[in-house]
Protein backbone atom coordinates (compact mmCIF):
# COMPACT_ATOMS: atom_id res chain seq x y z
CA UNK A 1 -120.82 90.15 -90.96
CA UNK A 2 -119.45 88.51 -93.89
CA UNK A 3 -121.43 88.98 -97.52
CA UNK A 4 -123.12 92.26 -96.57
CA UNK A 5 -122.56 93.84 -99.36
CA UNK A 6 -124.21 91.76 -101.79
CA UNK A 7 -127.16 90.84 -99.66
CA UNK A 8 -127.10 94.86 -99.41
CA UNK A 9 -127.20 95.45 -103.30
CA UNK A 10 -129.34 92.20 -104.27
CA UNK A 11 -131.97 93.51 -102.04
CA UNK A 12 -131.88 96.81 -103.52
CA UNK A 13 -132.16 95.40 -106.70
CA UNK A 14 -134.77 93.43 -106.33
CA UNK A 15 -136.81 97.14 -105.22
CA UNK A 16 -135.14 98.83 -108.32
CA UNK A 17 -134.27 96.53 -111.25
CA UNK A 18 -134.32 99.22 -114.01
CA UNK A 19 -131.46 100.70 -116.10
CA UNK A 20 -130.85 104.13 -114.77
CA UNK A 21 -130.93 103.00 -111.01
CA UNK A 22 -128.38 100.68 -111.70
CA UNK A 23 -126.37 103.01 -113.57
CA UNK A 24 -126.82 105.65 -110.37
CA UNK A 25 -125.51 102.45 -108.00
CA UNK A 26 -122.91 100.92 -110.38
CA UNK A 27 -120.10 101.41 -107.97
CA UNK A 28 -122.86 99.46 -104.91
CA UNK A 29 -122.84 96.61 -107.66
CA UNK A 30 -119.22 96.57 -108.73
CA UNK A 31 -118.65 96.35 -104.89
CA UNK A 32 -120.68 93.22 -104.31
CA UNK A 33 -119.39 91.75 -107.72
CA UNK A 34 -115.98 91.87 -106.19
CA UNK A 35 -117.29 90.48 -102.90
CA UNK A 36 -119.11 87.57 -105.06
CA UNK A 37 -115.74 87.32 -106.72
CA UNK A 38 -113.54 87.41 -103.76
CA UNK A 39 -115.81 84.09 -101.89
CA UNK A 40 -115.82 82.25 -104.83
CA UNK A 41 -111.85 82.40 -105.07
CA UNK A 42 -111.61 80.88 -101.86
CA UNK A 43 -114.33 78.49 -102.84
CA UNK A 44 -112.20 77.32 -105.71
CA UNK A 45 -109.15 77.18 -103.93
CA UNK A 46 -111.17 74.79 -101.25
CA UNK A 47 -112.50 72.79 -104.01
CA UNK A 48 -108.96 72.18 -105.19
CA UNK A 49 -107.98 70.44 -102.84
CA UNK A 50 -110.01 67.30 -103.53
CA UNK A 51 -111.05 67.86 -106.94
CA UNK A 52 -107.46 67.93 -109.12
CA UNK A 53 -109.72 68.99 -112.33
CA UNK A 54 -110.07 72.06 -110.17
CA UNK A 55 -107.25 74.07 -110.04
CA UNK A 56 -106.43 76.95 -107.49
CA UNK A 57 -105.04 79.06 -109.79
CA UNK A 58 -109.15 79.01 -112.08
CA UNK A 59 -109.88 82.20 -111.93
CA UNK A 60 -113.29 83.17 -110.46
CA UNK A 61 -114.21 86.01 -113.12
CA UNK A 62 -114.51 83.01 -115.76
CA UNK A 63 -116.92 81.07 -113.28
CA UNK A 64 -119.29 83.81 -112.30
CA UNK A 65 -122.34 84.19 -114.52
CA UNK A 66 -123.16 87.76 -116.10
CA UNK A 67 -125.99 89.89 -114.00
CA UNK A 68 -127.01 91.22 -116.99
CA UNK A 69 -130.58 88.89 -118.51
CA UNK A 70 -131.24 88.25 -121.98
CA UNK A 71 -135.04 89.14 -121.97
CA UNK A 72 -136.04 88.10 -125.68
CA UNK A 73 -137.63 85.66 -124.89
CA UNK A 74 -138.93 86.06 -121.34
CA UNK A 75 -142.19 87.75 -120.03
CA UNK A 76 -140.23 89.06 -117.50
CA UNK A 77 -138.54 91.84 -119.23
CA UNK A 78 -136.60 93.45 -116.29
CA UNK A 79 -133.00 93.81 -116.84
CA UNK A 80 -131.44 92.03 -114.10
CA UNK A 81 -131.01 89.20 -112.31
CA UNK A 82 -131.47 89.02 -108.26
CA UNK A 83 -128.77 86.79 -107.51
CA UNK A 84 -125.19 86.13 -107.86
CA UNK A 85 -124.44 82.60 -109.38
CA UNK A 86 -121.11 81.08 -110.20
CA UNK A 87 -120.50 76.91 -111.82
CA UNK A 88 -117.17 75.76 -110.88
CA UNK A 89 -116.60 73.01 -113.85
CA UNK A 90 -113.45 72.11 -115.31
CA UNK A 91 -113.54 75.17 -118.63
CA UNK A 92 -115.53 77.21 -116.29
CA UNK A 93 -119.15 78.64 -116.26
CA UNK A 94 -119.58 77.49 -120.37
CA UNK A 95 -118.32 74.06 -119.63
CA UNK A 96 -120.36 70.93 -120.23
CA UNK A 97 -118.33 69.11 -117.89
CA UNK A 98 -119.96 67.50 -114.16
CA UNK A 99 -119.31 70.70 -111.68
CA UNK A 100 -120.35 72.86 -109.30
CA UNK A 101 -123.09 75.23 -109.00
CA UNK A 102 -123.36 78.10 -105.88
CA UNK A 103 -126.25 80.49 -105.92
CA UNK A 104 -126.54 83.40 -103.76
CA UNK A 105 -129.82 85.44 -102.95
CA UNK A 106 -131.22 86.73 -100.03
CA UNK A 107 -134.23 84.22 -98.95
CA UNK A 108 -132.30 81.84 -101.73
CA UNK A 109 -128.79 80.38 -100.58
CA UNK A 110 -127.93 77.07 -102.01
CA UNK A 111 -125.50 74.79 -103.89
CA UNK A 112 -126.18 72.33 -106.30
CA UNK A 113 -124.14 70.37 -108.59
CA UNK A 114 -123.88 67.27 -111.61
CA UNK A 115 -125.38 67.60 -115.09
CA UNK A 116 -128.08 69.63 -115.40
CA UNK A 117 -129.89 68.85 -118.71
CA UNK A 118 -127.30 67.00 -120.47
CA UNK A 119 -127.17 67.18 -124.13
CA UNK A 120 -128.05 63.82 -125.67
CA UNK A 121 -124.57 61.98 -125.81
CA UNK A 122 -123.88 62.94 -122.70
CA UNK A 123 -127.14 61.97 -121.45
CA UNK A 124 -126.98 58.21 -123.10
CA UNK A 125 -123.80 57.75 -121.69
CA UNK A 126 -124.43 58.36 -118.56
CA UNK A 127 -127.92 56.23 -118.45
CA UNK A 128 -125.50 53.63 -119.67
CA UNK A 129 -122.84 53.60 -117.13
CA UNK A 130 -125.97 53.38 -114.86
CA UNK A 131 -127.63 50.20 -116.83
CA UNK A 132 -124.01 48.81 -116.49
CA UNK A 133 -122.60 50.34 -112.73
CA UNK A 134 -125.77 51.48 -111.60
CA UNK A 135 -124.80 49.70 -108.26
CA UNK A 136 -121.99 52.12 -107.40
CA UNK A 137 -124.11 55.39 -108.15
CA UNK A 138 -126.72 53.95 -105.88
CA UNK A 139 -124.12 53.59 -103.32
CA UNK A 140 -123.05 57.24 -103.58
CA UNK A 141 -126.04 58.62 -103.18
CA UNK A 142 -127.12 56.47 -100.48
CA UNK A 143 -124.07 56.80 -98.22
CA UNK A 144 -124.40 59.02 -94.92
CA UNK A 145 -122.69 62.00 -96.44
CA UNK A 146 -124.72 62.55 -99.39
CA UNK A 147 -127.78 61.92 -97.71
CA UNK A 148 -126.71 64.27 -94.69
CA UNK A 149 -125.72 67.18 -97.58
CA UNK A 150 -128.53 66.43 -100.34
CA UNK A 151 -131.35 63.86 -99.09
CA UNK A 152 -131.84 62.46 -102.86
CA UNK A 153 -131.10 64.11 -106.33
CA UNK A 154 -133.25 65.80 -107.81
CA UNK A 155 -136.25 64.60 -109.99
CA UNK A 156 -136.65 67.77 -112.09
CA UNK A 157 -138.08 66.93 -115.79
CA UNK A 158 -137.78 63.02 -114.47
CA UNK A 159 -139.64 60.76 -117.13
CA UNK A 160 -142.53 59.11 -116.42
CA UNK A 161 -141.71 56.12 -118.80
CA UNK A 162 -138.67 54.20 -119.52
CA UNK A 163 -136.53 55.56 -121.36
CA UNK A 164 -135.97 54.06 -124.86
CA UNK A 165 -133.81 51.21 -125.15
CA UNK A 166 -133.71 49.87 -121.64
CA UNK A 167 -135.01 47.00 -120.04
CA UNK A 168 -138.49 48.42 -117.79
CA UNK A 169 -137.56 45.90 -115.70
CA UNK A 170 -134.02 46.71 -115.05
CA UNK A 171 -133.66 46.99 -111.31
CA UNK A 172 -132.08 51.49 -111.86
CA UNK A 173 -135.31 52.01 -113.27
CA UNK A 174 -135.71 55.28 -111.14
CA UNK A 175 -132.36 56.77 -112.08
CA UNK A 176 -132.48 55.89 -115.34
CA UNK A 177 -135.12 57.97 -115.97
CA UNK A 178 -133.54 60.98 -114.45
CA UNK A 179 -133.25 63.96 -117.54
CA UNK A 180 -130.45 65.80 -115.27
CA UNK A 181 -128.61 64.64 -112.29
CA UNK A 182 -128.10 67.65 -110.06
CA UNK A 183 -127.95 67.23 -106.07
CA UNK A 184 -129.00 70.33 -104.05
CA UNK A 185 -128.18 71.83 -100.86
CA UNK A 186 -129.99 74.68 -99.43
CA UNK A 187 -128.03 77.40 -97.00
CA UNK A 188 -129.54 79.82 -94.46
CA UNK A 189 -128.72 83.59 -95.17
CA UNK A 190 -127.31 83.72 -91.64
CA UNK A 191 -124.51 80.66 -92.21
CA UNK A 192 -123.69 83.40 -95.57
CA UNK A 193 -122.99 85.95 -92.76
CA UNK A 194 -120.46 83.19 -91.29
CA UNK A 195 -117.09 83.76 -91.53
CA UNK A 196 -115.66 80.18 -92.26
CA UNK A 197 -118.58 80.37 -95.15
CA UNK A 198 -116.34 79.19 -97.82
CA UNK A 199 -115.36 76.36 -96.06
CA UNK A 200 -118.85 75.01 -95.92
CA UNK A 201 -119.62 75.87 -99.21
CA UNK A 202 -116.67 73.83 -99.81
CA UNK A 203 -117.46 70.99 -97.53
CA UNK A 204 -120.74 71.07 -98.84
CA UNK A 205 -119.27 70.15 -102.75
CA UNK A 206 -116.42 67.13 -100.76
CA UNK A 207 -120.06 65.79 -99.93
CA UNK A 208 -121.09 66.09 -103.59
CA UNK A 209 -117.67 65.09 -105.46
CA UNK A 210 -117.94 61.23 -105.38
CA UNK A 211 -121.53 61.90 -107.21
CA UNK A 212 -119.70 64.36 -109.54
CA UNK A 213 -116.70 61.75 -110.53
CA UNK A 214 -119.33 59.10 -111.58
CA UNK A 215 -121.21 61.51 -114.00
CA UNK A 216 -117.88 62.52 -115.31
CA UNK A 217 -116.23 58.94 -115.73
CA UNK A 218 -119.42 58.09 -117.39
CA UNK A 219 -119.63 60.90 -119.95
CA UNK A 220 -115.47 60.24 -120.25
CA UNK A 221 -115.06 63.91 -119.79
């Protein structure tokens, strides 16, 4: 089985997310860090192939996101996180750029991707390039591929009113009121145990890249 090891820690975790069992297991979770780290290389590399804003040579360390929570402001005051999550964006896991997202978890494997939350600019830009092209994104996401991959994108935080400055009548109404534009794919645990799992993780973002060149042509970024 591919993947064991992190399923093995996660799992663990999830039964002992306090300080001094994790310091008593850091070795378990430096092992399944390096696992995480070790798919998401090939990921990249995969991604590289069709995405040239991608390159094989990003290194997966500066796409993986920390373990470690920042509980000030969260009810929830355990210390770590349950998953292993890593966004594949041009600059890495900090960027602002359209990207990739891949989120591992036992009972929770799935990859997403676009702009999620958007700040402002970036946001009126892209509603724009939809008032003007709105055909083309509605041909994206409507094509065989996407639909087979990602059904629809998601309506997370979606308005329920036009957005200021548009036309209520203009015919994109729907996607224009979109806050993020993320498309989502969710994985079984047993295709993680796969191994050609990179390769659909990959296929799974081809799907997703003529979605992720619109958002980026439209922010110019």
């Amino acid at each position: 089985m591919g993947n064991e090891k992190i399923f093995s820690f996660l799992k663990a975790l999830k039964k002992n997310n306090n300080r001094e069992w994790f310091e008593k297991n850091k070795n378990k979770y430096l092992d399944a860090k390096a696992e995480f780290e070790f798919l998401i290389h090939d990921v990249i590399k995969g991604i590289s192939k069709f995405d040239k804003r991608i390159g094989a040579d990003m290194e997966a360390k500066d796409c993986v996101f920390r373990i470690y929570k920042d509980v000030r402001f969260s009810k929830d005051k355990t210390p770590y996180k349950t998953h292993f999550g890593a966004s594949i964006s041009p600059g890495g896991r900090k960027s602002h750029v359209a990207g990739y997202y891949f989120h591992m978890q036992p009972g929770s494997v799935f990859l997403a991707g676009g702009n999620w939350q958007p700040e402002p600019a970036q946001l009126q830009a892209i509603r724009q390039e939809i008032d003007y092209n709105g055909g083309k994104l509605t041909g994206i996401i409507n094509s065989k591929t996407f639909k087979k991959y990602f059904g629809s994108l998601s309506e997370e935080d979606k308005l329920k009113t036009m957005p200021k400055g548009f036309d209520k009548d203009n015919k994109h109404i729907e996607l224009l009121k979109l806050k993020s534009f993320i498309a989502y794919h969710e994985m079984s645990d047993k295709k993680a145990a796969a191994k050609d799992f990179d390769k659909q993780i990959s296929n799974g973002f081809k799907a997703m890249f003529p979605f992720i060149l619109f958002l980026r042509e439209a922010a110019d970024n």
